[in-house]
PDB file of N, CA and C in Angstrom:
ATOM      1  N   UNK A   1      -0.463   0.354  15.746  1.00  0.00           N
ATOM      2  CA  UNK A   1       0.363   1.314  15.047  1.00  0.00           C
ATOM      3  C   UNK A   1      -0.468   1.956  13.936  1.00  0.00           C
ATOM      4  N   UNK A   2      -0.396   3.149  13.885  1.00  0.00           N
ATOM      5  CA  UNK A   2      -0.878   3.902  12.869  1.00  0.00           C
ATOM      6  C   UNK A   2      -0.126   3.865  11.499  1.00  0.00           C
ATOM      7  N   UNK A   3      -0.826   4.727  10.324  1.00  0.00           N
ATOM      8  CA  UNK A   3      -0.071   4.296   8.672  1.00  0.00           C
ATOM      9  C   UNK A   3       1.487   5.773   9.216  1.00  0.00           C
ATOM     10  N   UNK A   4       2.446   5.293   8.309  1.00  0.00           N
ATOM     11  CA  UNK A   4       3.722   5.908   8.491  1.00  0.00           C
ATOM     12  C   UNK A   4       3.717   6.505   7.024  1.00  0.00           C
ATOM     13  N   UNK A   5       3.247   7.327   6.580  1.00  0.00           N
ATOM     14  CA  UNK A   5       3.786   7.807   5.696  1.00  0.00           C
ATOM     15  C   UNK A   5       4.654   8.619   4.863  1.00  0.00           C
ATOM     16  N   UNK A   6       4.857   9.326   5.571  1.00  0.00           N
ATOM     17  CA  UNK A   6       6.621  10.462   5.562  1.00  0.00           C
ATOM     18  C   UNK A   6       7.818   9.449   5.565  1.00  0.00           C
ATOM     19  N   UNK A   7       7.928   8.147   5.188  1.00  0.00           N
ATOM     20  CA  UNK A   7       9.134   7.380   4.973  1.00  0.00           C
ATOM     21  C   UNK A   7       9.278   7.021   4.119  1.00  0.00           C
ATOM     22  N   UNK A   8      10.638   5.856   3.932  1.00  0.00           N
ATOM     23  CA  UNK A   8      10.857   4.588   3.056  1.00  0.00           C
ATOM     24  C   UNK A   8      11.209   3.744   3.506  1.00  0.00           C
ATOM     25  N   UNK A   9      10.682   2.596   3.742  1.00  0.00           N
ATOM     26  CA  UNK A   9       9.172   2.239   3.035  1.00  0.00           C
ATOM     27  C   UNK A   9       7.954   3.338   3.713  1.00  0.00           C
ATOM     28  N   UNK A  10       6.840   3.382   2.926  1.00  0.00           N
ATOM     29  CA  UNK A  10       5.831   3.674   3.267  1.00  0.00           C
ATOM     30  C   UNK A  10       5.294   2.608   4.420  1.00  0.00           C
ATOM     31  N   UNK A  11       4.189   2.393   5.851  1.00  0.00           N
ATOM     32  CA  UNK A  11       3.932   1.652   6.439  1.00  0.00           C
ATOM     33  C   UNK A  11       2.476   2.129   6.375  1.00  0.00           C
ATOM     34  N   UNK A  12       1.822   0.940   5.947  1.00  0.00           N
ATOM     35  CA  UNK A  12       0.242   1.260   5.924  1.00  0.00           C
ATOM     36  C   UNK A  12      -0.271  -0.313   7.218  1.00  0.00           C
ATOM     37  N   UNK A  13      -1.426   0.130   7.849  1.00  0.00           N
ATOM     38  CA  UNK A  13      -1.760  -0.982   9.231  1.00  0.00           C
ATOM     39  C   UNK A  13      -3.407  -0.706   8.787  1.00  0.00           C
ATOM     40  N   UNK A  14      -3.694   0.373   8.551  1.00  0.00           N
ATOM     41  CA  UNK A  14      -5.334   0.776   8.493  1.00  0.00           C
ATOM     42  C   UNK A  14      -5.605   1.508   6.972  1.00  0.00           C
ATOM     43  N   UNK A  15      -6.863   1.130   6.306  1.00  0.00           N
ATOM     44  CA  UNK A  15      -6.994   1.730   4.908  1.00  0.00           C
ATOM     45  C   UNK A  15      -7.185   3.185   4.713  1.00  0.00           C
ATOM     46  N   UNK A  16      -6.262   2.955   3.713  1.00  0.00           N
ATOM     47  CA  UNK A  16      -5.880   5.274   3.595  1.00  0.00           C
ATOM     48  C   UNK A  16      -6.600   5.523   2.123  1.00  0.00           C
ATOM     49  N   UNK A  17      -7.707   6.410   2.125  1.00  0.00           N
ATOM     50  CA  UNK A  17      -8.141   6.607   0.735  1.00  0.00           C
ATOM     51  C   UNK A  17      -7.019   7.907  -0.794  1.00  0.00           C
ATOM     52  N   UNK A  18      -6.277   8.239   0.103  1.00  0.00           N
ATOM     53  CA  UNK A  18      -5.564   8.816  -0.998  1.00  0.00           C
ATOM     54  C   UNK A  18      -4.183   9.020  -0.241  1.00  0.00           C
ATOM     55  N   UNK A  19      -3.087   8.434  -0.715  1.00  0.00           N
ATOM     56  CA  UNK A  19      -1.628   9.112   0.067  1.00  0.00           C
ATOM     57  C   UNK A  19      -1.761  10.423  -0.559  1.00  0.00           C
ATOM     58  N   UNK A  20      -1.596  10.748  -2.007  1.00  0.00           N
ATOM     59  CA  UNK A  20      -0.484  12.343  -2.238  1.00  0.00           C
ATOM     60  C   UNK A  20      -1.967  13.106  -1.225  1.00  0.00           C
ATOM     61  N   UNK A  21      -3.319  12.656  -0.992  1.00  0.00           N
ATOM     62  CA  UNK A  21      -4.154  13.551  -0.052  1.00  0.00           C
ATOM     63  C   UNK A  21      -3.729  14.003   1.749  1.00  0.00           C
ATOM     64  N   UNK A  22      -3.285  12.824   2.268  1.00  0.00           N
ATOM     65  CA  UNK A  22      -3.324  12.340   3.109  1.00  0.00           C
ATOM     66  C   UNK A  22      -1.629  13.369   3.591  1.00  0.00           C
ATOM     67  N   UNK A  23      -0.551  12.734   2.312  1.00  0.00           N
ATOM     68  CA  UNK A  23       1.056  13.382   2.447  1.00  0.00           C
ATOM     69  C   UNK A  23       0.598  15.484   2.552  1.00  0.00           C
ATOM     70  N   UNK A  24      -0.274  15.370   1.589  1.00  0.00           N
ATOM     71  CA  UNK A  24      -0.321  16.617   1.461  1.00  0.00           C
ATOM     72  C   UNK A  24      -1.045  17.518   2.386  1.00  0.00           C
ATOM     73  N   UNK A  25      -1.577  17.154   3.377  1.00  0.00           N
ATOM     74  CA  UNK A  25      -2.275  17.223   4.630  1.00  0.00           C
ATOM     75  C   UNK A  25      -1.435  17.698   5.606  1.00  0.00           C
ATOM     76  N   UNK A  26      -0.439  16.745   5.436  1.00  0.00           N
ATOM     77  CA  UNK A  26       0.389  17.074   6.733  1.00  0.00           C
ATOM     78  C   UNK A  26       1.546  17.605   6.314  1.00  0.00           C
ATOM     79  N   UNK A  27       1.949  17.548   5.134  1.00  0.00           N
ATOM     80  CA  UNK A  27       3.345  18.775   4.836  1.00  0.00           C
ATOM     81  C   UNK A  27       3.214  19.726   3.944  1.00  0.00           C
ATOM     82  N   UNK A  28       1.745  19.772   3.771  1.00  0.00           N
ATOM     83  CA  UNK A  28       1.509  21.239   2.881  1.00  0.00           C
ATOM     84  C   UNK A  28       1.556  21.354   1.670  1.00  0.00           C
ATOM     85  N   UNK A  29       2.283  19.951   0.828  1.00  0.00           N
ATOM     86  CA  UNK A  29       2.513  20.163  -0.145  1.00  0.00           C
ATOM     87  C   UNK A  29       2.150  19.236  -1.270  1.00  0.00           C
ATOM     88  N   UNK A  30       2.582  19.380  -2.439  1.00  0.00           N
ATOM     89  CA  UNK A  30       2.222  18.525  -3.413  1.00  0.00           C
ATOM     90  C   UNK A  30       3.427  17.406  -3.682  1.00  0.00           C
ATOM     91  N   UNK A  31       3.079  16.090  -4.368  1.00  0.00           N
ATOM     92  CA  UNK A  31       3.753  15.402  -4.623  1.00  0.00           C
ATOM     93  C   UNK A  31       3.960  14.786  -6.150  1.00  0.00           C
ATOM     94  N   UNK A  32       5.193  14.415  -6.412  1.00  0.00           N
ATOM     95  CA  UNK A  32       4.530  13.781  -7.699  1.00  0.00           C
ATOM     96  C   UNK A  32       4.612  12.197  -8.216  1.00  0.00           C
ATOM     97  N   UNK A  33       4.609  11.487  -9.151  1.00  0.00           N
ATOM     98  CA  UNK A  33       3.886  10.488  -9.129  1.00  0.00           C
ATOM     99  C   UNK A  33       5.218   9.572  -8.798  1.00  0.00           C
ATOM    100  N   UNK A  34       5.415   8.263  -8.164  1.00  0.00           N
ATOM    101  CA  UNK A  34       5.747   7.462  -6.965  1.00  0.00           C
ATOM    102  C   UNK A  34       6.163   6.281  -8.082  1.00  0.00           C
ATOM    103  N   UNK A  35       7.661   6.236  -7.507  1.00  0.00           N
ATOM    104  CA  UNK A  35       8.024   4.881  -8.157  1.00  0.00           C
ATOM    105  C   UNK A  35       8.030   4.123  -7.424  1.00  0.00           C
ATOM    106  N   UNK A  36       7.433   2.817  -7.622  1.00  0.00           N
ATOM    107  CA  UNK A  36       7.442   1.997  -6.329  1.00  0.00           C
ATOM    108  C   UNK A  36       8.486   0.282  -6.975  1.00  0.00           C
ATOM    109  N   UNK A  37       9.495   0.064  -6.019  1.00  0.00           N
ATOM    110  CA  UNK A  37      10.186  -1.269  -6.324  1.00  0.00           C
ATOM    111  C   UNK A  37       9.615  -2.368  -5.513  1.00  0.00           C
ATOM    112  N   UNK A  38       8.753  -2.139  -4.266  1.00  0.00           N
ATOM    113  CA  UNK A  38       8.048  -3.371  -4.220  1.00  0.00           C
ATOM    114  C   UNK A  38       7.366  -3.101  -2.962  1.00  0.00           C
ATOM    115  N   UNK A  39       6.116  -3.570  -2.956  1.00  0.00           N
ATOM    116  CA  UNK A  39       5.432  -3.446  -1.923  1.00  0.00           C
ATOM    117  C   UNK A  39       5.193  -5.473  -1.016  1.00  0.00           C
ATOM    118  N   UNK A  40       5.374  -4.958  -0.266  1.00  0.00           N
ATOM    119  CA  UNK A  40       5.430  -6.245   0.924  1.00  0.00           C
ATOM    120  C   UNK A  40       4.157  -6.321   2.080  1.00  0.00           C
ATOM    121  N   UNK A  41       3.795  -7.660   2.089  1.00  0.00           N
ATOM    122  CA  UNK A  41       2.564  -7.455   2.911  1.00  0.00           C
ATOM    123  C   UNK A  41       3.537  -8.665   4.035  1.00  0.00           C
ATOM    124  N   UNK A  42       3.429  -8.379   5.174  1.00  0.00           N
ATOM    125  CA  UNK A  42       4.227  -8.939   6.191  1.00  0.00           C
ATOM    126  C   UNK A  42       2.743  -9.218   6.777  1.00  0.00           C
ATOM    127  N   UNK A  43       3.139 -10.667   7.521  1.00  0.00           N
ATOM    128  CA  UNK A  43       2.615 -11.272   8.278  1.00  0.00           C
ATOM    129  C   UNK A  43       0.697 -11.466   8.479  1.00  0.00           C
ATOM    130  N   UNK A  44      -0.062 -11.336   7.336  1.00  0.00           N
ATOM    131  CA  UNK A  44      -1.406 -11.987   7.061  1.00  0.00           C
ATOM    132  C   UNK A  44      -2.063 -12.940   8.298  1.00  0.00           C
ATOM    133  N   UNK A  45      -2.777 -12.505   8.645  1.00  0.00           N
ATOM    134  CA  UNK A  45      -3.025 -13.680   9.876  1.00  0.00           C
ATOM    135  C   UNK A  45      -4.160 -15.123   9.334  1.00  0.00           C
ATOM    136  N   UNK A  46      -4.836 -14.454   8.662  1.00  0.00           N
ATOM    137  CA  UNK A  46      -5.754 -16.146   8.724  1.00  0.00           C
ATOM    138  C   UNK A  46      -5.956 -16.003   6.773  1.00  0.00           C
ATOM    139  N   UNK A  47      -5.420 -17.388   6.470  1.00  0.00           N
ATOM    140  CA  UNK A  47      -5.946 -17.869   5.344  1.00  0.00           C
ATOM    141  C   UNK A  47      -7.584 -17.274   4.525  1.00  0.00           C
ATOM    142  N   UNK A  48      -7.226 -16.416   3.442  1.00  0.00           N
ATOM    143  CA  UNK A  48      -8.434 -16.131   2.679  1.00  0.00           C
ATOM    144  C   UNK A  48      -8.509 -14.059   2.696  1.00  0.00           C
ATOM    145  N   UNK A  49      -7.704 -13.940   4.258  1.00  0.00           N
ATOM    146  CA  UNK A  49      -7.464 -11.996   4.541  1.00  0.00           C
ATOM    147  C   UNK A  49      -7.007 -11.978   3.079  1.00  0.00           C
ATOM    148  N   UNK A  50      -7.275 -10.311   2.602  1.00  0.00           N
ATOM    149  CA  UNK A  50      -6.982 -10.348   1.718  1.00  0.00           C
ATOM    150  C   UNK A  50      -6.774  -8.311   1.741  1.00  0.00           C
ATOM    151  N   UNK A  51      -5.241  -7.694   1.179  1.00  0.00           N
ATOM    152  CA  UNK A  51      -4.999  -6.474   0.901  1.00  0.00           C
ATOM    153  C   UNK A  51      -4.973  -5.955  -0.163  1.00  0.00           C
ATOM    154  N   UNK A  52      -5.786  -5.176  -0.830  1.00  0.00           N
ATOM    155  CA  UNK A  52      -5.942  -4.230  -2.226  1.00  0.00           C
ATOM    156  C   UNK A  52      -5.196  -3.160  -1.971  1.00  0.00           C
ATOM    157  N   UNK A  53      -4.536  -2.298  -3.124  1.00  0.00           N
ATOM    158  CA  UNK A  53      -3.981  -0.844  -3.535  1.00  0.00           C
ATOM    159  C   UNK A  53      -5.274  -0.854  -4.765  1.00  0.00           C
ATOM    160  N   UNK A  54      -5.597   0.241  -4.658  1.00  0.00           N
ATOM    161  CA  UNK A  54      -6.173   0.689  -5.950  1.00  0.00           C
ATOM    162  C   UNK A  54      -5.415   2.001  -6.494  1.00  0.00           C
ATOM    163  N   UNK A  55      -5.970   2.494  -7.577  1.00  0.00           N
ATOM    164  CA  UNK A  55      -5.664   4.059  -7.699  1.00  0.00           C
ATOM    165  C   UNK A  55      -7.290   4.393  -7.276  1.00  0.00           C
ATOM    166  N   UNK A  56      -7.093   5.431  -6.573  1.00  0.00           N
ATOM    167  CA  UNK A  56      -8.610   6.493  -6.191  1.00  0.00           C
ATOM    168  C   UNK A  56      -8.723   7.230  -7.381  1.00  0.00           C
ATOM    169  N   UNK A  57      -8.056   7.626  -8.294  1.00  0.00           N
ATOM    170  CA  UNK A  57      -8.992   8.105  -9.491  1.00  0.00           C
ATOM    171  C   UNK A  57      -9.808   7.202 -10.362  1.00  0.00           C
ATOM    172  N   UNK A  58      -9.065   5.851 -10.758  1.00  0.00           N
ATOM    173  CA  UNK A  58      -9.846   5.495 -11.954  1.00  0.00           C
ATOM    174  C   UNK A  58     -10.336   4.220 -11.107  1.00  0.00           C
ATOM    175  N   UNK A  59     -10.136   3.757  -9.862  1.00  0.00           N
ATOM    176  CA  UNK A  59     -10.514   2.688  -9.469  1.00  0.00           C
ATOM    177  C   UNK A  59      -9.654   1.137  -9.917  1.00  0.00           C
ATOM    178  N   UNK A  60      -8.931   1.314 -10.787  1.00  0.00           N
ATOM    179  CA  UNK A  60      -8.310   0.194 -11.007  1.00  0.00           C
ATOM    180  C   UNK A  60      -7.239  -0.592 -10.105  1.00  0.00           C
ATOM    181  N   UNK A  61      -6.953  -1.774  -9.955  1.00  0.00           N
ATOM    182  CA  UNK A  61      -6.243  -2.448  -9.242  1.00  0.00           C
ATOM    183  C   UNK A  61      -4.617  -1.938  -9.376  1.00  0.00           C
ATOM    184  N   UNK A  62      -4.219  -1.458  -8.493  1.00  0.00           N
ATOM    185  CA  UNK A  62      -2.662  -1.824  -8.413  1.00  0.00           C
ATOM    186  C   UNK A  62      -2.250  -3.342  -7.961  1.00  0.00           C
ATOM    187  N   UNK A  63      -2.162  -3.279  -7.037  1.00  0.00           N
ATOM    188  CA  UNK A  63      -1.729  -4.625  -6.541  1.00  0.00           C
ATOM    189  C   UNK A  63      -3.202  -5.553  -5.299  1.00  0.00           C
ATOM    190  N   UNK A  64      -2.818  -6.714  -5.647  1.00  0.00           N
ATOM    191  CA  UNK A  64      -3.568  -7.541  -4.978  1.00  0.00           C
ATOM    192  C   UNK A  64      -3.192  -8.414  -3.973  1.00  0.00           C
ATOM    193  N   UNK A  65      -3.344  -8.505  -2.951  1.00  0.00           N
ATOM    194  CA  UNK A  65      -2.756  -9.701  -2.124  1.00  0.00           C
ATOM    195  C   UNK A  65      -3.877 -11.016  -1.709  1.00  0.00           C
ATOM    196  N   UNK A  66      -3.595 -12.251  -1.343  1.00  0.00           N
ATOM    197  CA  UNK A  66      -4.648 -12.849  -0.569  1.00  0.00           C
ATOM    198  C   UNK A  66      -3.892 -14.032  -0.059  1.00  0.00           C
ATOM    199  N   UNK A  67      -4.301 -14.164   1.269  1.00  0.00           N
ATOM    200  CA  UNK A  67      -3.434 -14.941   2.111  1.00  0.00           C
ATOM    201  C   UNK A  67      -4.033 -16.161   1.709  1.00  0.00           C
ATOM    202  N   UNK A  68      -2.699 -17.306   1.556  1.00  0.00           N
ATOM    203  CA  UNK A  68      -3.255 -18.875   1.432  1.00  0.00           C
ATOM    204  C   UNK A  68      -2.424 -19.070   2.379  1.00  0.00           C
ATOM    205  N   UNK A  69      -1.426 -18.986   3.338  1.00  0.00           N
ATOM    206  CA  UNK A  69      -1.324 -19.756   4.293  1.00  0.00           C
ATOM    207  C   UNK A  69      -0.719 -18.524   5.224  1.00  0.00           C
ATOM    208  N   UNK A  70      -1.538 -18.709   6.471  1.00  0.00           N
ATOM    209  CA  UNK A  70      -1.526 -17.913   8.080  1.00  0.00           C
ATOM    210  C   UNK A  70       0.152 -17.431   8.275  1.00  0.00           C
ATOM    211  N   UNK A  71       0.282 -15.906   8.498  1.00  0.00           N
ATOM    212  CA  UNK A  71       1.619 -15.779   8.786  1.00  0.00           C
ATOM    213  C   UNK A  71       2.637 -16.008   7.883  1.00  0.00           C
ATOM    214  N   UNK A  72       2.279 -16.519   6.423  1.00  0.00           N
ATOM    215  CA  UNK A  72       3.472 -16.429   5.583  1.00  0.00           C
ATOM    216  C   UNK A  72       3.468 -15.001   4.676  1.00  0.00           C
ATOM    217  N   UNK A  73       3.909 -13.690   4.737  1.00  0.00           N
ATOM    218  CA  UNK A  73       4.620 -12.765   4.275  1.00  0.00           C
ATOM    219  C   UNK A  73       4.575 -13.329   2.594  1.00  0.00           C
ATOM    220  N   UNK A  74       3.907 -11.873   1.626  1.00  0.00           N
ATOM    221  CA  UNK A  74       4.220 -12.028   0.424  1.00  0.00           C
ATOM    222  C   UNK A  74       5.157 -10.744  -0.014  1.00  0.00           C
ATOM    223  N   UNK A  75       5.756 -10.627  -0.987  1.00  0.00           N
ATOM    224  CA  UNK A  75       6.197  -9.195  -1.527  1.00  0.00           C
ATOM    225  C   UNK A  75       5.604  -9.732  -3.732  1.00  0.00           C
ATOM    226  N   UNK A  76       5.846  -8.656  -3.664  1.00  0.00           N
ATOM    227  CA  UNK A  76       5.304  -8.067  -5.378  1.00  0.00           C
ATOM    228  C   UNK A  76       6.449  -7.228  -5.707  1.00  0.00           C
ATOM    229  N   UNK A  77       7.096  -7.033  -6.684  1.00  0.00           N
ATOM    230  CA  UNK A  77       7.485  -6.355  -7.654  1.00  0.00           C
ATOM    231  C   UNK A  77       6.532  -5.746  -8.454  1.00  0.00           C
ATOM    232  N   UNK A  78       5.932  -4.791  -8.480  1.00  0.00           N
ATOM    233  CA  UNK A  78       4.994  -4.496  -9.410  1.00  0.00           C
ATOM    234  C   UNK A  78       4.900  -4.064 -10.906  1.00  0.00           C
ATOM    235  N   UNK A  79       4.535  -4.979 -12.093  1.00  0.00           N
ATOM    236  CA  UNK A  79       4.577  -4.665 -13.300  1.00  0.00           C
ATOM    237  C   UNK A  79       4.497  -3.039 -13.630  1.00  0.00           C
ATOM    238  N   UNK A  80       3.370  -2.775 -12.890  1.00  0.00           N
ATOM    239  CA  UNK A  80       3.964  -0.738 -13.743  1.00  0.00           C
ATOM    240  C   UNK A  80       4.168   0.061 -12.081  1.00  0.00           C
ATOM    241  N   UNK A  81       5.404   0.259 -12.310  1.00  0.00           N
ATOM    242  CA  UNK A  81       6.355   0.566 -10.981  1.00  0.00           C
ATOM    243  C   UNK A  81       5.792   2.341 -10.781  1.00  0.00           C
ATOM    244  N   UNK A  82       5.190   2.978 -12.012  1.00  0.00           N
ATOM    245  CA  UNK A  82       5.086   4.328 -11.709  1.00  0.00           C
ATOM    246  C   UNK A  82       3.479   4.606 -11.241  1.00  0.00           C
ATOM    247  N   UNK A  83       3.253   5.265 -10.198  1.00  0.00           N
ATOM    248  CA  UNK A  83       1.782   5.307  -9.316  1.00  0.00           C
ATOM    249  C   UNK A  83       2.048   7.366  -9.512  1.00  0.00           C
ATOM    250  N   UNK A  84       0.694   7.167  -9.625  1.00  0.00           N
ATOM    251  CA  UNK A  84       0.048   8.684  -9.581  1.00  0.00           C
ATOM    252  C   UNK A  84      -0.520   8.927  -7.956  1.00  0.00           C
ATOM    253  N   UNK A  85      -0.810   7.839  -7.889  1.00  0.00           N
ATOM    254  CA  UNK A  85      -1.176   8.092  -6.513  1.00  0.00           C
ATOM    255  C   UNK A  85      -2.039   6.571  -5.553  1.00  0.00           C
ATOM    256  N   UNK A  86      -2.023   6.154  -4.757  1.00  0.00           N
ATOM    257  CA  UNK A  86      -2.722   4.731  -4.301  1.00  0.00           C
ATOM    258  C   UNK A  86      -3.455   5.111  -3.192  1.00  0.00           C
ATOM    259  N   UNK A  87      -4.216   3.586  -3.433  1.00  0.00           N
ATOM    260  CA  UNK A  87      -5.523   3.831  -1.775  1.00  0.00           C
ATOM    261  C   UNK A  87      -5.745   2.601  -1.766  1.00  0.00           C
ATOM    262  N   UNK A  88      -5.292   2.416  -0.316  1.00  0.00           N
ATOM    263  CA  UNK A  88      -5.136   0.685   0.547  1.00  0.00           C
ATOM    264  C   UNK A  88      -6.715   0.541   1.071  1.00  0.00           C
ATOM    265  N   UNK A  89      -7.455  -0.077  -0.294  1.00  0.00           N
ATOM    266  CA  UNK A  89      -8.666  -0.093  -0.173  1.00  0.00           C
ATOM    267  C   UNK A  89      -9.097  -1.023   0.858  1.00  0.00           C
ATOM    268  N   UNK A  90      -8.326  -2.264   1.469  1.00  0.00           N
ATOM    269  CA  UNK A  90      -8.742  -3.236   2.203  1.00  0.00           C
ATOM    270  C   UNK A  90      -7.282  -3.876   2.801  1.00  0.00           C
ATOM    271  N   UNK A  91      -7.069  -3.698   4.200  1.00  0.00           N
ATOM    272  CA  UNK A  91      -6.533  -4.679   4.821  1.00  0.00           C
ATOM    273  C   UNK A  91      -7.115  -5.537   5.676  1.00  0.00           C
ATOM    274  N   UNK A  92      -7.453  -6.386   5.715  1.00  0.00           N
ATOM    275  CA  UNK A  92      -7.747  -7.568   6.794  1.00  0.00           C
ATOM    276  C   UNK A  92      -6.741  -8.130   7.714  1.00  0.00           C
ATOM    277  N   UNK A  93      -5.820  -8.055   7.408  1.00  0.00           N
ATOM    278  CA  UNK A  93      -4.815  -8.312   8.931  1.00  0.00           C
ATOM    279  C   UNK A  93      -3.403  -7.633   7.762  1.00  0.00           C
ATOM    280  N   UNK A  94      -2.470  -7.861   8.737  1.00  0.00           N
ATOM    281  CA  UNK A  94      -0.964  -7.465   8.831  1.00  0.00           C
ATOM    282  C   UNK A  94      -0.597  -5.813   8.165  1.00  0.00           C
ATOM    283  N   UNK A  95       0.626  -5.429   7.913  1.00  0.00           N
ATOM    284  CA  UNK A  95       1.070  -4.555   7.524  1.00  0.00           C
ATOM    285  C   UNK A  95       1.239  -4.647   6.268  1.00  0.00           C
ATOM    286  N   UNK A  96       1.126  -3.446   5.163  1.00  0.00           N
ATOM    287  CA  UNK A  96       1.755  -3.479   3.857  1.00  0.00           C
ATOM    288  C   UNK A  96       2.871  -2.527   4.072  1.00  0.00           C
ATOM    289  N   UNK A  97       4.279  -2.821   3.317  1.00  0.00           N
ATOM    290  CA  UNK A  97       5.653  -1.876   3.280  1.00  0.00           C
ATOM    291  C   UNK A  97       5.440  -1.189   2.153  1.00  0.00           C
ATOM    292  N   UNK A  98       5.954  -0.251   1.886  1.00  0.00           N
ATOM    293  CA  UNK A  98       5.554   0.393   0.009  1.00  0.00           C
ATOM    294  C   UNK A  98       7.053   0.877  -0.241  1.00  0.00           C
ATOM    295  N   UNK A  99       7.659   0.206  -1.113  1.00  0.00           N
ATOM    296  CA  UNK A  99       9.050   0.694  -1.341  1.00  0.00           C
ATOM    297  C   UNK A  99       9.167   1.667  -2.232  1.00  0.00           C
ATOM    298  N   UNK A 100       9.932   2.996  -1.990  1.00  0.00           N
ATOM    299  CA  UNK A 100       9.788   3.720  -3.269  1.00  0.00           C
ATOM    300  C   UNK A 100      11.781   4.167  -3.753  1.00  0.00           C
ATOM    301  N   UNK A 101      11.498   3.896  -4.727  1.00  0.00           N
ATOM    302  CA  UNK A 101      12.845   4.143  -5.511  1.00  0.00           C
ATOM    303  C   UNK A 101      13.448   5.833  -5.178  1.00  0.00           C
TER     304      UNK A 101
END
C-alpha cells in the first residue's frame, strides 16, 4: 500500500520528505499548519524497527517510535499537537496513522 494522504487519519507505509509538498502536488494547493491528536504506529514487525516524524525545515524530532516487542502497536499523543509541516524520515516496518483534529 502506498502513503494516503488526502484523509483522516493520514496513512504513511513508505518515507515522505514533506506532506504540505507532497498534499500540494496533488491538489494544487496550499495548506496550513496541522493539528495532530495522535499519531499511531500499528503493527512494528521485529524488536529494535524504529519510525521518526521530523519537521523538514529545522530537522527537529516530532515524534519517535522504537519497537521493543514484535507486533505490539504504539500510539503518542503528542506534546506540541500544532505541526507546520512533517517528514516520516524512517519507517522500518508497519504503518504510521496521523490523526488530525
Amino acid at each position: 500500500m502506498s502513503n494516503l494522504l488526502n484523509q483522516n487519519p493520514i496513512i504513511l507505509t513508505a518515507t515522505l520528505a514533506s506532506y504540505k509538498a507532497a498534499v500540494a502536488t496533488s491538489q494544487g494547493s496550499t495548506i496550513g499548519p496541522l493539528r495532530v491528536t495522535k499519531v499511531y504506529w500499528l503493527d512494528p514487525a521485529t524488536i529494535g524497527d524504529q519510525a521518526i516524524l521530523v519537521d523538514p525545515r529545522t530537522g527537529n524530532v516530532l515524534e519517535q517510535f522504537r519497537c521493543e516487542v514484535a507486533g505490539q502497536s504504539q500510539i503518542i499523543h503528542p506534546k506540541v499537537p500544532l505541526w507546520k509541516d512533517f517528514e516520516l524520515l524512517q519507517i522500518d516496518s508497519g504503518t504510521i496513522e496521523i490523526s488530525l483534529a
